[in-house]
N, C-alpha and C. Protein backbone atom coordinates (compact mmCIF):
# COMPACT_ATOMS: atom_id res chain seq x y z
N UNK A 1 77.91 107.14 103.67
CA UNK A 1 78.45 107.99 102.64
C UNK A 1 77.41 108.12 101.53
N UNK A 2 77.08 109.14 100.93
CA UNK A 2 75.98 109.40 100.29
C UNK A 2 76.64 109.57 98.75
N UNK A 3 75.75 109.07 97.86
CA UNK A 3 76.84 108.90 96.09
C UNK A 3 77.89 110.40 95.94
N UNK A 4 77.59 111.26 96.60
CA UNK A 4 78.20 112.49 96.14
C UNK A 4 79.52 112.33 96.74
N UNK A 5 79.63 111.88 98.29
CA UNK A 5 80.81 111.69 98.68
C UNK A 5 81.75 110.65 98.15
N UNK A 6 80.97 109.28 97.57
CA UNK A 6 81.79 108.24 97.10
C UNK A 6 82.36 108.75 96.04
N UNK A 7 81.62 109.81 94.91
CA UNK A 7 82.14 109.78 93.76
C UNK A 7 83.48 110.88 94.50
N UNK A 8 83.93 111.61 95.17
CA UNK A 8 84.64 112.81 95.56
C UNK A 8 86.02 111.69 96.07
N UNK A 9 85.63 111.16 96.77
CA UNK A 9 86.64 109.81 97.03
C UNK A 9 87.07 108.90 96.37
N UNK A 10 86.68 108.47 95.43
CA UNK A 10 87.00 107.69 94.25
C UNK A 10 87.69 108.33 93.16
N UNK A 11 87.20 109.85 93.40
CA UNK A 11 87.94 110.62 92.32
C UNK A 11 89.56 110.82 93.26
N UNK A 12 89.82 111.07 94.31
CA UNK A 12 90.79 111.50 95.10
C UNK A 12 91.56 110.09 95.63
N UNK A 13 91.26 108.91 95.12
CA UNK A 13 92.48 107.83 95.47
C UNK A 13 92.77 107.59 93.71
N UNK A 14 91.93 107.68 92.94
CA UNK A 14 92.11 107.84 91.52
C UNK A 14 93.58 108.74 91.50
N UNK A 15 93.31 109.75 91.59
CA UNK A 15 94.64 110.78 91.57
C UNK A 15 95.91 110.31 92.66
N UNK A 16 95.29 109.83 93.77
CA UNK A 16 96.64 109.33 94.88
C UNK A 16 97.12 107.55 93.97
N UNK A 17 96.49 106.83 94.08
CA UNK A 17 96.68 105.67 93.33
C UNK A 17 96.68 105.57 92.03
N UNK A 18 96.19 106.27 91.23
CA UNK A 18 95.78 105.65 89.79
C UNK A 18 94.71 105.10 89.16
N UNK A 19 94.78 104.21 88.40
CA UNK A 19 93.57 102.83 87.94
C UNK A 19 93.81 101.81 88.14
N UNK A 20 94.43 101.23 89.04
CA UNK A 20 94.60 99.75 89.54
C UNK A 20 93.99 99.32 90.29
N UNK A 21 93.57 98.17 90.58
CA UNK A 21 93.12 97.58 91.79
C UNK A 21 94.15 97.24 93.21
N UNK A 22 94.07 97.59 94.08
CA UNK A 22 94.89 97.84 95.18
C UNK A 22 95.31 96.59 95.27
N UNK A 23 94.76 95.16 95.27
CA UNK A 23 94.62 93.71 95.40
C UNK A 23 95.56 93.10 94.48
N UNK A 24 94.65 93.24 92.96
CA UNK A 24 95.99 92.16 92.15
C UNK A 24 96.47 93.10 91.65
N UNK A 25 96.63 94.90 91.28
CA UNK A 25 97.83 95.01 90.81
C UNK A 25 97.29 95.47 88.86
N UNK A 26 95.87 94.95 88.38
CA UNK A 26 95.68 95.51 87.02
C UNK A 26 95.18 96.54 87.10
N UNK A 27 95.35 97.33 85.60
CA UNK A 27 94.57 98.45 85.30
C UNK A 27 92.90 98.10 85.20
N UNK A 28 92.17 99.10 85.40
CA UNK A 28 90.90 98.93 85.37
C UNK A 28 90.34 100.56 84.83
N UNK A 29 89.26 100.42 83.85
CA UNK A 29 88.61 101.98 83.76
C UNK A 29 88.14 102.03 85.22
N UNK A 30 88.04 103.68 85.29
CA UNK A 30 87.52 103.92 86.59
C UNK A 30 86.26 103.68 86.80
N UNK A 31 85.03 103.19 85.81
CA UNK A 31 83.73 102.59 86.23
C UNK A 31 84.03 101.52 86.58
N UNK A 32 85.17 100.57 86.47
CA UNK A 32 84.92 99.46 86.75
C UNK A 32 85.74 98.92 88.46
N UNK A 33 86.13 100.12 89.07
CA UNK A 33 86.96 100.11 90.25
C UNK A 33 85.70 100.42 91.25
N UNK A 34 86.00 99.71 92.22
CA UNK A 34 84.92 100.00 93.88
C UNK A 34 86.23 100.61 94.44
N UNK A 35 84.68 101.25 95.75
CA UNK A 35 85.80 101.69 96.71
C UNK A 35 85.88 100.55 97.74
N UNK A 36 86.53 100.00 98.40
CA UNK A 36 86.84 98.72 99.02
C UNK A 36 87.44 99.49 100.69
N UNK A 37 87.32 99.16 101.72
CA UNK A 37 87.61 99.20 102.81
C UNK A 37 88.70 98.22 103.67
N UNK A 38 89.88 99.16 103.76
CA UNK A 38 90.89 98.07 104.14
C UNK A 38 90.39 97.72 105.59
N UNK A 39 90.50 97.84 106.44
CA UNK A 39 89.36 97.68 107.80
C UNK A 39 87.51 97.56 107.95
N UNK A 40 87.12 96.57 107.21
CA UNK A 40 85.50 96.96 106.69
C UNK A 40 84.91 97.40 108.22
N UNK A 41 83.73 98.02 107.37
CA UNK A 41 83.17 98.61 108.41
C UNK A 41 82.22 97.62 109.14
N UNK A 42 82.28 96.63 108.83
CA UNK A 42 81.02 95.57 110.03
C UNK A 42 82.60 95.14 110.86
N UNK A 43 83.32 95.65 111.07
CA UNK A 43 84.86 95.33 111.64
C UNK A 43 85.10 97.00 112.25
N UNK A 44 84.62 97.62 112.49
CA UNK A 44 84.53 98.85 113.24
C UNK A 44 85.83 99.77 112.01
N UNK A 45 85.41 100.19 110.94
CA UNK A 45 86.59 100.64 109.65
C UNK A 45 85.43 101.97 109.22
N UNK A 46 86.40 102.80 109.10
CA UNK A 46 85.78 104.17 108.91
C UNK A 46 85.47 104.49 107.13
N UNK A 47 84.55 105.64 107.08
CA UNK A 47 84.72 105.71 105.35
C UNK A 47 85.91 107.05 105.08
N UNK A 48 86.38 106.93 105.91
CA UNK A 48 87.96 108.15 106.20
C UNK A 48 88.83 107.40 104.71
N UNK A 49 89.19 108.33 103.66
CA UNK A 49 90.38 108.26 102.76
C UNK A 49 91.33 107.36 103.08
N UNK A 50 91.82 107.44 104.54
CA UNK A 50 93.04 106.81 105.29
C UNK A 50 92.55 104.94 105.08
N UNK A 51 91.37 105.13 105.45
CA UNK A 51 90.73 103.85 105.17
C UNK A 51 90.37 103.13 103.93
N UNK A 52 90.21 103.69 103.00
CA UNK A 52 89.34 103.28 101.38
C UNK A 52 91.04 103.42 100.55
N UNK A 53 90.62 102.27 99.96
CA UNK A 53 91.56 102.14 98.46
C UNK A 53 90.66 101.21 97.14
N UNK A 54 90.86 101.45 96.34
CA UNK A 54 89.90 101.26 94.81
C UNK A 54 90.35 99.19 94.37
N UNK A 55 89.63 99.07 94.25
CA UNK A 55 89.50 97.72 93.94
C UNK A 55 88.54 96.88 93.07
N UNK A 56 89.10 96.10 92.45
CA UNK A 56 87.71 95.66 91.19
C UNK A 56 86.97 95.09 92.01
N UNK A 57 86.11 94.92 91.02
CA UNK A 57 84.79 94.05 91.45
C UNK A 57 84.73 93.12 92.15
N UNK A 58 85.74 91.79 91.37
CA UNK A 58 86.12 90.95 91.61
C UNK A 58 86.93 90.79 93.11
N UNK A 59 88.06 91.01 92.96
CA UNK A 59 88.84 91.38 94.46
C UNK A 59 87.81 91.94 95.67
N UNK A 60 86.98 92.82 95.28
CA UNK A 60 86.29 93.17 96.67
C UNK A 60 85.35 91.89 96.88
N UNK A 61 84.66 91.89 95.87
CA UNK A 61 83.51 90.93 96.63
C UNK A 61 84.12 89.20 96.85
N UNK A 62 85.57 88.88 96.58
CA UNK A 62 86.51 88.00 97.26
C UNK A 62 86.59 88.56 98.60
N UNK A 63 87.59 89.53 98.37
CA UNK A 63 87.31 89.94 100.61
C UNK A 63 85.99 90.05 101.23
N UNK A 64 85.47 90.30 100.91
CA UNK A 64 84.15 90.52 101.46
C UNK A 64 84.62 91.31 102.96
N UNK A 65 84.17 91.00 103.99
CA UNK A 65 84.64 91.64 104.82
C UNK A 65 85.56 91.36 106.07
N UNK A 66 86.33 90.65 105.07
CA UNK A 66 87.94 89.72 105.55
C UNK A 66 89.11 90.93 106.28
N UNK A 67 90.17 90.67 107.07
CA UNK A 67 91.14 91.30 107.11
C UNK A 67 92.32 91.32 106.25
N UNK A 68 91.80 90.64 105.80
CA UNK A 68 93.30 89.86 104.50
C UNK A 68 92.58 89.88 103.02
N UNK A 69 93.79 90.12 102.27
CA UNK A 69 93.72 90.09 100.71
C UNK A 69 93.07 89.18 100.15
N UNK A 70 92.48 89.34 99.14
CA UNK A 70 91.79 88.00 98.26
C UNK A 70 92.87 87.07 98.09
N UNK A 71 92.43 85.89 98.24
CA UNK A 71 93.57 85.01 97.90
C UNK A 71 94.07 84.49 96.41
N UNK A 72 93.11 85.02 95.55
CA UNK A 72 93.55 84.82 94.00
C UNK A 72 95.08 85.88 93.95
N UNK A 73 95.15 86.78 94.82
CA UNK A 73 96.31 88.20 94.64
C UNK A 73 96.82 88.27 94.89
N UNK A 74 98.41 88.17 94.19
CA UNK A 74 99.59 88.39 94.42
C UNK A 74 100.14 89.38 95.63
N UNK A 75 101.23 89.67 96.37
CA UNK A 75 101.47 89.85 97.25
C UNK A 75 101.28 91.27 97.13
N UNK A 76 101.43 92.81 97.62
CA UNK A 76 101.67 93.89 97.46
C UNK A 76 103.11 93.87 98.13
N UNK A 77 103.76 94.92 96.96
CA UNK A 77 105.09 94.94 98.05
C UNK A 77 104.99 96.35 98.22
């Protein structure tokens, strides 16, 4: 994905999600949100919308390229 597409995607879960981090659940400015891969891609995970949700800093580089939630983060219901 080349910066033009990340920023087009980040802008478009921004509007589907908001400013939260998908993980624990806070607000975050939108410089400070990644795009995070619920299926990473060294795990065969696409850069498809269906795939990407926004996540801090923190929380992503906890999953790293886990199947499961950071473990500092409360449950999603």
């Amino acid at each position: 994905m080349n910066p033009k597409q990340k920023k087009n995607r980040k802008k478009q879960l921004l509007a589907k999600y908001g400013n939260k981090c998908w993980w624990c659940c806070e607000s975050f400015d939108e410089k400070d949100l990644t795009l995070d891969h619920l299926l990473p891609k060294s795990k065969g995970g696409s850069d498809c919308l269906e795939n990407l949700r926004l996540a801090c800093l923190e929380c992503n580089q906890e999953r790293g390229n886990s199947l499961f939630p950071p473990s500092r983060c409360v449950k999603r219901k």
